[in-house]
N, C-alpha and C. Protein backbone atom coordinates (compact mmCIF):
# COMPACT_ATOMS: atom_id res chain seq x y z
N UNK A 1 135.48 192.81 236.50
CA UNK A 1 135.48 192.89 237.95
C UNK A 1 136.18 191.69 238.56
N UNK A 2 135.87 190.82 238.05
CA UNK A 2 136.40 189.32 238.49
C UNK A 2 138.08 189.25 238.84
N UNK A 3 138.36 189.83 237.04
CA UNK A 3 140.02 189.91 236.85
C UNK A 3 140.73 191.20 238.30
N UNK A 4 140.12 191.56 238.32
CA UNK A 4 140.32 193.02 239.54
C UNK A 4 140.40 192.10 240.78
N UNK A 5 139.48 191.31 241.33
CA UNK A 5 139.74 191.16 242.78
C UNK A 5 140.85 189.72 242.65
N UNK A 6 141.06 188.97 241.50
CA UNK A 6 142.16 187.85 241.72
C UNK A 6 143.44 188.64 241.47
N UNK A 7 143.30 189.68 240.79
CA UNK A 7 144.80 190.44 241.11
C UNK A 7 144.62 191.33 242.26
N UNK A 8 144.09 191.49 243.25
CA UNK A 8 143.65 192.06 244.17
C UNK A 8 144.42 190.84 245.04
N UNK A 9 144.00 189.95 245.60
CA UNK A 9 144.12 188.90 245.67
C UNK A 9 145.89 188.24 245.63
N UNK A 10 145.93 188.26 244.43
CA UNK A 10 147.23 187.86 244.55
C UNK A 10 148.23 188.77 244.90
N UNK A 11 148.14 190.10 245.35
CA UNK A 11 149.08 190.88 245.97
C UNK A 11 149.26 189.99 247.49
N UNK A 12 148.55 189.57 247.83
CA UNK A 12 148.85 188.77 249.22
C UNK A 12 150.28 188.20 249.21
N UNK A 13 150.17 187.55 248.09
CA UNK A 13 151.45 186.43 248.05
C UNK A 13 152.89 187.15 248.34
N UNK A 14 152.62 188.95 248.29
CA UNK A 14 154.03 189.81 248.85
C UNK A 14 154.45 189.54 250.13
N UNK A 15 155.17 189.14 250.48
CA UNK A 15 155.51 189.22 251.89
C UNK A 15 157.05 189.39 252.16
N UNK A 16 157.35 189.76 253.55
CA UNK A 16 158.93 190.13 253.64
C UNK A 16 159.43 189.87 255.06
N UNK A 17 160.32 189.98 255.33
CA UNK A 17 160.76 189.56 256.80
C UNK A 17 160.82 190.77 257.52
N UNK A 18 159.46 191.41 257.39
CA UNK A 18 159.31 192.80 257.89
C UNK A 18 160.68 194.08 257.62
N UNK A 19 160.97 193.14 255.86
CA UNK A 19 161.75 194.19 255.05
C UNK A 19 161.26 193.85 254.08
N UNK A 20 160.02 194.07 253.49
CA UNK A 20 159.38 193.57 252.10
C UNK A 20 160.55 194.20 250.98
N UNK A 21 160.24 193.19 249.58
CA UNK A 21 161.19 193.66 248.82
C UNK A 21 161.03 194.87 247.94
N UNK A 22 161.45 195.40 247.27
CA UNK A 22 160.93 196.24 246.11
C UNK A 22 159.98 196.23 245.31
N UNK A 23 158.80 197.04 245.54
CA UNK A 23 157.56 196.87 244.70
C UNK A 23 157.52 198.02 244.07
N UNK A 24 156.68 198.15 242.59
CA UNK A 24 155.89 199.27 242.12
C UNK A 24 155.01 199.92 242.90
N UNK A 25 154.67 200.94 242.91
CA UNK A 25 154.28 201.74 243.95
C UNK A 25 152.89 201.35 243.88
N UNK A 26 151.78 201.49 244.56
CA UNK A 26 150.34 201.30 244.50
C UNK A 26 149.56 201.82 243.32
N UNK A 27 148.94 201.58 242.34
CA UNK A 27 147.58 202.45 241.61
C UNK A 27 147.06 202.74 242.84
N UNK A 28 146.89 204.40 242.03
CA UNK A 28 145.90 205.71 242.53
C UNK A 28 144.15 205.05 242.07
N UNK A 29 143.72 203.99 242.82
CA UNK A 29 142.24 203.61 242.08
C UNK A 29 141.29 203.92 243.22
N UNK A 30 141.42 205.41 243.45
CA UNK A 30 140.76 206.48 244.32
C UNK A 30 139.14 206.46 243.69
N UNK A 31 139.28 206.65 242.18
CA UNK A 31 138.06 207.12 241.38
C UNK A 31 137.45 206.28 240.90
N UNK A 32 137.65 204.75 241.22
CA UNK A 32 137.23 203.74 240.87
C UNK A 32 136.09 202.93 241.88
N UNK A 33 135.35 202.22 241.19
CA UNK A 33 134.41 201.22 242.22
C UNK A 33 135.02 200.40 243.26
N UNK A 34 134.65 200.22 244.40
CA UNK A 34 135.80 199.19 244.93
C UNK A 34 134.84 198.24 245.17
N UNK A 35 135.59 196.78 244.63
CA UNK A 35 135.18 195.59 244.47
C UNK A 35 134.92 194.99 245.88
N UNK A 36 134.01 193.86 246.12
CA UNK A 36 133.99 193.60 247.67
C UNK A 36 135.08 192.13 247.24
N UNK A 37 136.20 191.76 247.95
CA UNK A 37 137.27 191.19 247.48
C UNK A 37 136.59 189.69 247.99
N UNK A 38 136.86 188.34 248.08
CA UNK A 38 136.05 187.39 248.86
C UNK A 38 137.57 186.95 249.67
N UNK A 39 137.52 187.78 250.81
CA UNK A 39 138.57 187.26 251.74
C UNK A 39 138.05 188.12 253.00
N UNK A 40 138.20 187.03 254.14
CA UNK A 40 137.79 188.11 255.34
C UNK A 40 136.95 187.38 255.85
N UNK A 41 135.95 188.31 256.94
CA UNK A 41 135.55 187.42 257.46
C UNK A 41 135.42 187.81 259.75
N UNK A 42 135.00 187.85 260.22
CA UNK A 42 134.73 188.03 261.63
C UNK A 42 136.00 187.88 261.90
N UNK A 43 136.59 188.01 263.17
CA UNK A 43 137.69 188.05 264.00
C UNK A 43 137.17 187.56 265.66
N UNK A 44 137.86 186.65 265.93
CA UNK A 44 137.89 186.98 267.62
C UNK A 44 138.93 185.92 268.48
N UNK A 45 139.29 187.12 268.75
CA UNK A 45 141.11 187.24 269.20
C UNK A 45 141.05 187.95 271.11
N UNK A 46 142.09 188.10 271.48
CA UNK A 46 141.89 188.71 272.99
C UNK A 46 142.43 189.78 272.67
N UNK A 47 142.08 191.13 272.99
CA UNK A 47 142.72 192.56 273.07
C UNK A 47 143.49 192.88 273.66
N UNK A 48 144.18 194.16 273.47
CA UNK A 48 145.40 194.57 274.52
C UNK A 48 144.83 194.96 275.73
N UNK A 49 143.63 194.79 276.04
CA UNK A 49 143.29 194.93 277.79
C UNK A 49 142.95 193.13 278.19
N UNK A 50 143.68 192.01 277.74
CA UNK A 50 143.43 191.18 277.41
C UNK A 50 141.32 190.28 278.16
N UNK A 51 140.82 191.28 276.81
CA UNK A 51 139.34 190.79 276.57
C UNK A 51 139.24 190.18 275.67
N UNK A 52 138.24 189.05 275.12
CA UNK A 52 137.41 189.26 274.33
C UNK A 52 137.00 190.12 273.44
N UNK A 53 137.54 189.81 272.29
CA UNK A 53 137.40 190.85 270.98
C UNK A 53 136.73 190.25 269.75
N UNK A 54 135.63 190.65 269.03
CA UNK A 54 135.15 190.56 267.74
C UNK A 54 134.89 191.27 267.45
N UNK A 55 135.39 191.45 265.86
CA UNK A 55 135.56 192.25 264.61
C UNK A 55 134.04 193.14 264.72
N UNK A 56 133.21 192.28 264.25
CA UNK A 56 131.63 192.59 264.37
C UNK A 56 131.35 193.54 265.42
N UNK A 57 131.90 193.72 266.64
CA UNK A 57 131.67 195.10 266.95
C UNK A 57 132.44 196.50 266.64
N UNK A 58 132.85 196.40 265.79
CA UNK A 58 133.12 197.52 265.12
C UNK A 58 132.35 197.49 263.67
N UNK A 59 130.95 197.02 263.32
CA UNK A 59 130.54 197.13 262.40
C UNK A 59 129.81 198.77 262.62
N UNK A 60 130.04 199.15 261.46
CA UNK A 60 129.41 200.65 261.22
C UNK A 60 130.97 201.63 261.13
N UNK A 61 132.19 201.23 261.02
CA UNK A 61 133.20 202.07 260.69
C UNK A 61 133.81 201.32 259.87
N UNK A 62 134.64 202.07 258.90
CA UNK A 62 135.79 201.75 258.33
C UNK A 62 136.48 200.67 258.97
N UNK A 63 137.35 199.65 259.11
CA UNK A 63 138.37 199.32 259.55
C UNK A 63 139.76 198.96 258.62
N UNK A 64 140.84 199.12 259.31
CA UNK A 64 142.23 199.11 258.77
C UNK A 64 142.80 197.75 259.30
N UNK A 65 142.88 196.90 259.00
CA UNK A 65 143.72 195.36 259.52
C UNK A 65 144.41 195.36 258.80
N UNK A 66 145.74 195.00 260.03
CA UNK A 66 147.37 194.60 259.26
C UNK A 66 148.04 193.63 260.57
N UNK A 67 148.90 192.70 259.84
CA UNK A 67 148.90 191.60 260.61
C UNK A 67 150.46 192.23 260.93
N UNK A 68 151.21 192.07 262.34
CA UNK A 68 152.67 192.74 262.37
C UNK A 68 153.01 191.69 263.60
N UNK A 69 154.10 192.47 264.46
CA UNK A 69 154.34 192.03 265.68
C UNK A 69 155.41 193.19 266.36
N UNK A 70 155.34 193.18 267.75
CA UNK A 70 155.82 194.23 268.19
C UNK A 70 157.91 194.43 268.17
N UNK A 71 158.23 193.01 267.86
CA UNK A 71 159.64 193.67 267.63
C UNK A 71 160.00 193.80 266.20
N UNK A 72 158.64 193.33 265.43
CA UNK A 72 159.70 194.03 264.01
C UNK A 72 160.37 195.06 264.21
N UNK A 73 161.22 194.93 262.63
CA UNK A 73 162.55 195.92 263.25
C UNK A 73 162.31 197.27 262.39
N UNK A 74 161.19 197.32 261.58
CA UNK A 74 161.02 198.08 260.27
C UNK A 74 159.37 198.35 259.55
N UNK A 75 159.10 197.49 259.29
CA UNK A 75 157.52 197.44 258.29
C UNK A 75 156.88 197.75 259.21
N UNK A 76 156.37 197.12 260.36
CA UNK A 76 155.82 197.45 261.31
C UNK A 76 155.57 198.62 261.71
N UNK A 77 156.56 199.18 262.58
CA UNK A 77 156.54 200.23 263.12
C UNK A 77 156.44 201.27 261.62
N UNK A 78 156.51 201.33 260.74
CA UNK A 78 156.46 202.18 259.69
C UNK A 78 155.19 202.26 259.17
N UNK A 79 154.84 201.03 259.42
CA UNK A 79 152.81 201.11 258.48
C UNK A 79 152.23 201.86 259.90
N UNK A 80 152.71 201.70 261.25
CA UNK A 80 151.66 202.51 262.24
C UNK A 80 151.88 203.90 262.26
N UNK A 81 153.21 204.19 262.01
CA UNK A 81 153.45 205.61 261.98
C UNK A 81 153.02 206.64 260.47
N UNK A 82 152.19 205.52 259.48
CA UNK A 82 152.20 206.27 258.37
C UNK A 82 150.63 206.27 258.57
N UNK A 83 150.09 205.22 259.09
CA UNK A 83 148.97 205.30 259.60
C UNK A 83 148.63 206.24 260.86
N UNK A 84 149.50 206.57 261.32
CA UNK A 84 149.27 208.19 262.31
C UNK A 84 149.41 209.10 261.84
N UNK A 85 150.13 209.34 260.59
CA UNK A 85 150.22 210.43 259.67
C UNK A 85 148.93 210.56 259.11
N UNK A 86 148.76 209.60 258.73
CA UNK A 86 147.34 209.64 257.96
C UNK A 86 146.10 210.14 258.59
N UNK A 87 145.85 209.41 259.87
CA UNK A 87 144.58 209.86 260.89
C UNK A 87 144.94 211.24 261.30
N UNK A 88 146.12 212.24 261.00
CA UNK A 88 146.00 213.14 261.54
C UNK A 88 145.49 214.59 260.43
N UNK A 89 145.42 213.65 259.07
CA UNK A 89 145.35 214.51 257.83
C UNK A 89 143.80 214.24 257.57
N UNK A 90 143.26 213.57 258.44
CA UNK A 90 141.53 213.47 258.61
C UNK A 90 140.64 214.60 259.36
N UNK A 91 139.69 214.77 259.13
CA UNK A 91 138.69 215.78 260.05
C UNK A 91 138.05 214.72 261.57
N UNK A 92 138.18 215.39 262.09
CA UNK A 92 137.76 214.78 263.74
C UNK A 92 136.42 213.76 263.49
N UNK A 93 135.51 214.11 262.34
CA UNK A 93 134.71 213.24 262.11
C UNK A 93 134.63 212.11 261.40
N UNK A 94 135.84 212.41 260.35
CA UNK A 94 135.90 210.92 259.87
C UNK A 94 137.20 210.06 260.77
N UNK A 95 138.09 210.73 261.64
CA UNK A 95 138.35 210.03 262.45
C UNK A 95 137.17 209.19 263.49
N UNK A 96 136.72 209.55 263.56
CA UNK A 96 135.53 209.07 264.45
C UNK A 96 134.97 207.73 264.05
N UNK A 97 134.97 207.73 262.38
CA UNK A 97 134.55 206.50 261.68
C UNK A 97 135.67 205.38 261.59
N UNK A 98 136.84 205.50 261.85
CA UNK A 98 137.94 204.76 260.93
C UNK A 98 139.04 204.35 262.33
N UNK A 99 138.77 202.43 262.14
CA UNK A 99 139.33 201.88 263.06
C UNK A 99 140.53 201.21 262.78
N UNK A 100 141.87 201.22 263.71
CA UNK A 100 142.79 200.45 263.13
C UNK A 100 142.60 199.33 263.80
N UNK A 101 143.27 198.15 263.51
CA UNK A 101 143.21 196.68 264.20
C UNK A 101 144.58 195.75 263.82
N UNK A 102 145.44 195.73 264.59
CA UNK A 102 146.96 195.38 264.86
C UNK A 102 146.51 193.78 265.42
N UNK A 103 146.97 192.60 264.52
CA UNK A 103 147.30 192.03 264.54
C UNK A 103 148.29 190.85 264.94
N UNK A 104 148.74 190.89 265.80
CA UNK A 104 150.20 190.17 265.71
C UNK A 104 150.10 188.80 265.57
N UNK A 105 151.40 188.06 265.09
CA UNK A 105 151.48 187.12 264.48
C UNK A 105 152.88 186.65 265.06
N UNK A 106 153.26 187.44 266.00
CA UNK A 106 154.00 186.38 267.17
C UNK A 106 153.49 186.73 268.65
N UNK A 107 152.59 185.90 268.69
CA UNK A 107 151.57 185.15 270.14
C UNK A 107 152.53 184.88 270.88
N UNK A 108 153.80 184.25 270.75
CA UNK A 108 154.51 183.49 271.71
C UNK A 108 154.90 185.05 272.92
N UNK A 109 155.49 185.78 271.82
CA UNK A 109 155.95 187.24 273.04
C UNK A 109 154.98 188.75 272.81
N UNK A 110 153.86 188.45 272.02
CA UNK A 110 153.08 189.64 272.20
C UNK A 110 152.43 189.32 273.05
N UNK A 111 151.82 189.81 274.41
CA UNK A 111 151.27 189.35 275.38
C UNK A 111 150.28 190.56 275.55
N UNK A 112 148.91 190.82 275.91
CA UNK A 112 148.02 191.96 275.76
C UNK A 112 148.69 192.97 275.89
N UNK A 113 149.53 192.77 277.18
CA UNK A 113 150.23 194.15 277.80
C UNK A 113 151.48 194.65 276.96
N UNK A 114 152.32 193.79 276.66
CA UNK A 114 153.33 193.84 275.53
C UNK A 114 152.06 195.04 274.41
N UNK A 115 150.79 194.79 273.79
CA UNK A 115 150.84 195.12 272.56
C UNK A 115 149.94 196.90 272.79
N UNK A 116 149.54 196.61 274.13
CA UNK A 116 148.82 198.14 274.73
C UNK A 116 149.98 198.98 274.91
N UNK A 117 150.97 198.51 275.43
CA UNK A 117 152.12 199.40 275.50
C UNK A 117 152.70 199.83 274.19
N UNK A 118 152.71 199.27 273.48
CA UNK A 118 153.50 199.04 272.41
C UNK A 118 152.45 200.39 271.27
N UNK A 119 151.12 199.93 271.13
CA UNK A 119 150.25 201.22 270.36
C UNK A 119 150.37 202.72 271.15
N UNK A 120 151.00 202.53 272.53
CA UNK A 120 150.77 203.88 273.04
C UNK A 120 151.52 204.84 272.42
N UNK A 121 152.84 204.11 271.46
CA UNK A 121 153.60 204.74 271.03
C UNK A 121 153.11 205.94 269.96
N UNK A 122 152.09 205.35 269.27
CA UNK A 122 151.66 206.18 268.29
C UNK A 122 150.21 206.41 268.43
N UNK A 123 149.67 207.31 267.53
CA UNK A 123 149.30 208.55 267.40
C UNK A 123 147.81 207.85 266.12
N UNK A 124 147.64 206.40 266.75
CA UNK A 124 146.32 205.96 265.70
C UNK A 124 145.28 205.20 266.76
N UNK A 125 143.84 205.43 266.69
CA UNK A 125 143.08 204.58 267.20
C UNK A 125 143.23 202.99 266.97
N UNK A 126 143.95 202.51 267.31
CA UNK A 126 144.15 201.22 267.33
C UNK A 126 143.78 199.99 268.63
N UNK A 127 142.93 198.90 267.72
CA UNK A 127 142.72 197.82 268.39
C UNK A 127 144.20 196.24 268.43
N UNK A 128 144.79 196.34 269.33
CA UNK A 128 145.78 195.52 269.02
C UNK A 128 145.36 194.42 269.65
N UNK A 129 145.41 193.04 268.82
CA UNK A 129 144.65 191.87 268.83
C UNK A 129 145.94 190.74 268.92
N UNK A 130 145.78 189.79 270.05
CA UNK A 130 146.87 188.70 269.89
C UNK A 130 145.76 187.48 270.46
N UNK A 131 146.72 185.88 270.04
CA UNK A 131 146.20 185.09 270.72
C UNK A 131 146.93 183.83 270.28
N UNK A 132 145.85 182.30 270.13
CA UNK A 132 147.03 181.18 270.09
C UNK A 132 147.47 181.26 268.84
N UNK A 133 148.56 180.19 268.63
CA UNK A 133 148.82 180.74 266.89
C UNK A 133 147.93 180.16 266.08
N UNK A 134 147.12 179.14 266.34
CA UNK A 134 145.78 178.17 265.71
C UNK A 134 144.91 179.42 265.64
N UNK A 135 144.76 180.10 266.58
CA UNK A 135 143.75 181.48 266.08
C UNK A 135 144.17 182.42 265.29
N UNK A 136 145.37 182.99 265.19
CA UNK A 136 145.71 183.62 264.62
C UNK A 136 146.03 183.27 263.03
N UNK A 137 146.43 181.96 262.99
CA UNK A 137 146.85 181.18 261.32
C UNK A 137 145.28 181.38 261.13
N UNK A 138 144.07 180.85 262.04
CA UNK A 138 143.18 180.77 261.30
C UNK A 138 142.98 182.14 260.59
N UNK A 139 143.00 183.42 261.21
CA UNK A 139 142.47 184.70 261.32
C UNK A 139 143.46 185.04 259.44
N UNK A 140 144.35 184.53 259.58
CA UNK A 140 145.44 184.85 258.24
C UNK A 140 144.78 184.21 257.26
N UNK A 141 144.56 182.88 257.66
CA UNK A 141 144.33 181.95 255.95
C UNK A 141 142.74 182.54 255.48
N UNK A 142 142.10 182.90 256.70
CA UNK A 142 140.57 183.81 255.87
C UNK A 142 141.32 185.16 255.19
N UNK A 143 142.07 185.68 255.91
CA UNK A 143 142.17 187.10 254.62
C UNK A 143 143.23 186.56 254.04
N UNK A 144 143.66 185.53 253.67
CA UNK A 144 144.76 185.16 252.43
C UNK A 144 146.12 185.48 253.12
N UNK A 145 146.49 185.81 254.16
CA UNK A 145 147.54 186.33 254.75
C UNK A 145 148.66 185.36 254.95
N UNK A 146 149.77 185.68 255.42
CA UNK A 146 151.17 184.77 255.63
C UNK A 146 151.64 184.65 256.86
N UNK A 147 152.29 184.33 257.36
CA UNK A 147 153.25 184.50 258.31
C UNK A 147 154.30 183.30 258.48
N UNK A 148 155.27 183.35 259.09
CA UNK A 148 155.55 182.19 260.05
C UNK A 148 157.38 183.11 260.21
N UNK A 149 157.74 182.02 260.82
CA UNK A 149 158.87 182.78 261.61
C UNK A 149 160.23 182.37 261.06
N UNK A 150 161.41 182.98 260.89
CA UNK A 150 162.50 183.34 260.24
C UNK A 150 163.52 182.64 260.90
N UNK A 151 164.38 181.89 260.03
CA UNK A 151 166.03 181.21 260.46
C UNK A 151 166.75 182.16 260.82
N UNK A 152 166.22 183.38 260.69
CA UNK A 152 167.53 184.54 261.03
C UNK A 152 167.51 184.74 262.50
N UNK A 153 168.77 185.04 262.83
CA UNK A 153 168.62 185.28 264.54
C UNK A 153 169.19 186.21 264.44
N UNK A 154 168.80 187.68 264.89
CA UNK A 154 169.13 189.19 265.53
C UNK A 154 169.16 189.27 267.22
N UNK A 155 169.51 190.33 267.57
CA UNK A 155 170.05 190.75 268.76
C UNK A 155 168.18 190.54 269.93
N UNK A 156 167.83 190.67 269.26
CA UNK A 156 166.26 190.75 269.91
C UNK A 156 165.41 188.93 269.54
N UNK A 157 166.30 188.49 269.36
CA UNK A 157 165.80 187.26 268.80
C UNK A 157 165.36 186.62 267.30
N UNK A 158 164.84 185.93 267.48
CA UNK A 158 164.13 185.77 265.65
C UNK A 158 163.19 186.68 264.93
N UNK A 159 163.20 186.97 263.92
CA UNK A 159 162.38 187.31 263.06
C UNK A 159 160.68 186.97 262.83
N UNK A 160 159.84 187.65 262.20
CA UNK A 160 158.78 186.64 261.35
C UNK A 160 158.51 187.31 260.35
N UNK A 161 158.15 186.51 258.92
CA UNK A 161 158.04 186.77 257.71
C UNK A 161 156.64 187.14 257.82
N UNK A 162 155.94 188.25 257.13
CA UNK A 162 154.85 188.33 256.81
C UNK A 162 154.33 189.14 255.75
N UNK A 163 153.09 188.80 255.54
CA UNK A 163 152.26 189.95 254.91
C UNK A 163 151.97 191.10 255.66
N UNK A 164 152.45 192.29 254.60
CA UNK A 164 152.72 193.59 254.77
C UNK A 164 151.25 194.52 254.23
N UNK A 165 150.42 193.97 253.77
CA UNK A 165 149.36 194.84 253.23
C UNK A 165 148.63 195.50 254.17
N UNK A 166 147.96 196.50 253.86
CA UNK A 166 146.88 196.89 254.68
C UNK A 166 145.28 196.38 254.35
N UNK A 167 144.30 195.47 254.86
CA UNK A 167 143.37 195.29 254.14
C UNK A 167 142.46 196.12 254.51
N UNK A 168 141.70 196.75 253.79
CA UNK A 168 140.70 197.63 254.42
C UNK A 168 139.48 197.42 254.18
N UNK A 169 138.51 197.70 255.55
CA UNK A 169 137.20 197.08 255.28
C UNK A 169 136.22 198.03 255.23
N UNK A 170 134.63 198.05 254.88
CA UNK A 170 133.89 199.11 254.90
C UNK A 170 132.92 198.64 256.07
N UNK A 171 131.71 199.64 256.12
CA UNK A 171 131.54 199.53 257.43
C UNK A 171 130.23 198.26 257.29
N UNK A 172 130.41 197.35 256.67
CA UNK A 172 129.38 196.42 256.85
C UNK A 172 130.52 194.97 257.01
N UNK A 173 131.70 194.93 257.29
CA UNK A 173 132.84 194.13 257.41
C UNK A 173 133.30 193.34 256.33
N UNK A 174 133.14 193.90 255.29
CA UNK A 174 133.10 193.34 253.96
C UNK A 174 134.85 193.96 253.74
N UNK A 175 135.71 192.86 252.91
CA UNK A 175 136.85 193.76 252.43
C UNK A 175 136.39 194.35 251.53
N UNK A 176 137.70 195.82 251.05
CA UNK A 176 137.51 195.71 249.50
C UNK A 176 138.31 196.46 249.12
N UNK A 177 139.71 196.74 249.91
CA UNK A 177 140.64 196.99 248.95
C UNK A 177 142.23 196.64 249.88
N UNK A 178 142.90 196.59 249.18
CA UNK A 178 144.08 196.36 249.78
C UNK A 178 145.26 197.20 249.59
N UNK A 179 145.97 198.10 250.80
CA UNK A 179 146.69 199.46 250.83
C UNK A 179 147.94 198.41 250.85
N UNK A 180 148.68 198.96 249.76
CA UNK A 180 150.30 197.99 249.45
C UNK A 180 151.03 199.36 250.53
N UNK A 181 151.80 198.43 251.00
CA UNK A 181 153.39 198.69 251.85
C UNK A 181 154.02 200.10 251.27
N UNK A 182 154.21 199.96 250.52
CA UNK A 182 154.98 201.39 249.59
C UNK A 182 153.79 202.28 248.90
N UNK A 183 152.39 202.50 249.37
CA UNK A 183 151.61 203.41 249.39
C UNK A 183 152.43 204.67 250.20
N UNK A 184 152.11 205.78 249.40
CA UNK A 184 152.26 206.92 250.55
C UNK A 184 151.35 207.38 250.96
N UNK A 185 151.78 208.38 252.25
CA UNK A 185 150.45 208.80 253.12
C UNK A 185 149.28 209.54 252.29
N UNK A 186 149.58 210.56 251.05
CA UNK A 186 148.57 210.82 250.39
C UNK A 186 147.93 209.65 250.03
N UNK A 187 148.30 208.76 249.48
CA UNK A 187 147.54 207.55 248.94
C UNK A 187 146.39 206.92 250.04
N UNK A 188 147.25 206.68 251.40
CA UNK A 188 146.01 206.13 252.37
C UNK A 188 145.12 207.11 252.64
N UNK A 189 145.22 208.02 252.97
CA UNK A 189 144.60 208.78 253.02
C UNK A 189 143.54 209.12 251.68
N UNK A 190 143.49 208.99 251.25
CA UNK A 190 142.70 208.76 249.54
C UNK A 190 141.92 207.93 249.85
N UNK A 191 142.50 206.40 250.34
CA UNK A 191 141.84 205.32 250.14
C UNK A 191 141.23 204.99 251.61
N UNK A 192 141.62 205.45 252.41
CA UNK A 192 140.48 205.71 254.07
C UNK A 192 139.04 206.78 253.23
N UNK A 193 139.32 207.80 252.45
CA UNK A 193 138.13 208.36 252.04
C UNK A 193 137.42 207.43 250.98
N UNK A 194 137.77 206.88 250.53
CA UNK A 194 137.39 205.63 249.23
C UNK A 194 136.50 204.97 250.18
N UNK A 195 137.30 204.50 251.50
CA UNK A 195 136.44 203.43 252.48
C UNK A 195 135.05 204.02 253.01
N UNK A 196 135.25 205.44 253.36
CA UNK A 196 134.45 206.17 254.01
C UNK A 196 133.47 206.28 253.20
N UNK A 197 133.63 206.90 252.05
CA UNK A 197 132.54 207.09 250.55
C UNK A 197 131.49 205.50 250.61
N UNK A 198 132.26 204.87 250.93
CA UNK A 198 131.33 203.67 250.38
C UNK A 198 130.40 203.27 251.74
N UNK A 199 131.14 203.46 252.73
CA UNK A 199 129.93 203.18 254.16
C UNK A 199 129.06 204.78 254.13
N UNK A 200 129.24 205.48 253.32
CA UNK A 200 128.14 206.60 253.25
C UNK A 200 126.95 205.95 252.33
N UNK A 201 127.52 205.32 251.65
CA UNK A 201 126.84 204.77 250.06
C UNK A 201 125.78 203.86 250.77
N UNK A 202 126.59 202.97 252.11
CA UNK A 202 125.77 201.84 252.39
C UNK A 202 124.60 202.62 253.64
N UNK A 203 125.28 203.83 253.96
CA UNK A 203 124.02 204.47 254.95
C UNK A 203 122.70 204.97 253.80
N UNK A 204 123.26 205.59 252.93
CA UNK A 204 121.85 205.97 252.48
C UNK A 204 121.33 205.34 251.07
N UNK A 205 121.79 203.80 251.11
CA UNK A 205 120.84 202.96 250.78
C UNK A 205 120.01 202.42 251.25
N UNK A 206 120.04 202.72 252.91
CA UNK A 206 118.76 202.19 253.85
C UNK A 206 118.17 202.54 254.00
């Protein structure tokens, strides 16, 4: 189990300039135990209605955290739209359980309203979370995460390098598995029911 969550773990260290590089595709570890990983941890960030937000009230669902920003040019917009694929290949009730939570990791131009506009685009229950970058580095170095920002200059400005994973939590805010970039939608979808299975596990152990 041990060896499982430090290679769990060290998938973090993937990261890309919201063009991650070429990976092996994800293990199918659908049928497997999922380990509680030791990364993670509460959240509280300002929301896209710019409130006051902690993680902890969304205890009792699934959640989906991925750290992005609204002009990536690629990863971004691709993990939300595969993640709308996904919530739509769910039953209305386990949608009901399973929260997304958008991240960004450039504070300087995600601004609440920037990131409410920006989720309207798609087609997932999503909490989109911004704030200073001292909050946000902190919010990264608890789940092992990356970021920082790119020498490259494009038409929209600079870049930022980040971690591309999906971490997913169960419903007691515990991690315990991590959805790689080049998962396909069958796969999340697998592993949103993996998440779900186990906050059933934790309801009727009480």
């Amino acid at each position: 189990m041990r060896r499982r969550i430090l290679i769990a773990v060290a998938l973090l260290s993937l990261v890309g300039a919201c063009a991650p590089s070429g990976r092996a595709p994800a293990e199918d570890t659908t049928t497997e135990e999922l380990p509680v990983l030791p990364i993670g941890g509460d959240v509280e960030l300002t929301n896209q209605d710019g409130q006051p937000f902690s993680l902890s009230s969304l205890r009792g669902n699934v959640v989906l955290i991925f750290f992005g920003y609204t002009m990536c040019p690629d990863a971004c917009p691709t993990t939300l739209s595969k993640l709308s694929t996904a919530y739509s290949r769910l039953t209305d009730e386990e949608r009901s359980r399973v929260k997304a939570v958008y991240i960004s990791i450039d504070p300087e131009r995600d601004t609440p309203q920037v990131m409410k506009d920006h989720l309207s685009y798609f087609g997932v229950d999503a909490v989109g979370l911004t704030g200073t970058v001292e909050q946000v580095s902190d919010v990264a170095r608890r789940f092992g995460a990356h970021f920082e920002k790119s020498q490259e200059k494009t038409a929209a400005g600079y870049l930022m390098s980040h971690t591309v994973s999906i971490f997913g939590l169960d419903a007691k805010g515990q991690t315990r598995l991590l959805i790689d970039y080049e998962a396909s939608v069958d796969l999340v979808v697998r592993n949103i029911r993996q998440l779900l299975n186990a906050d059933q596990q934790v309801a009727d152990s009480r």
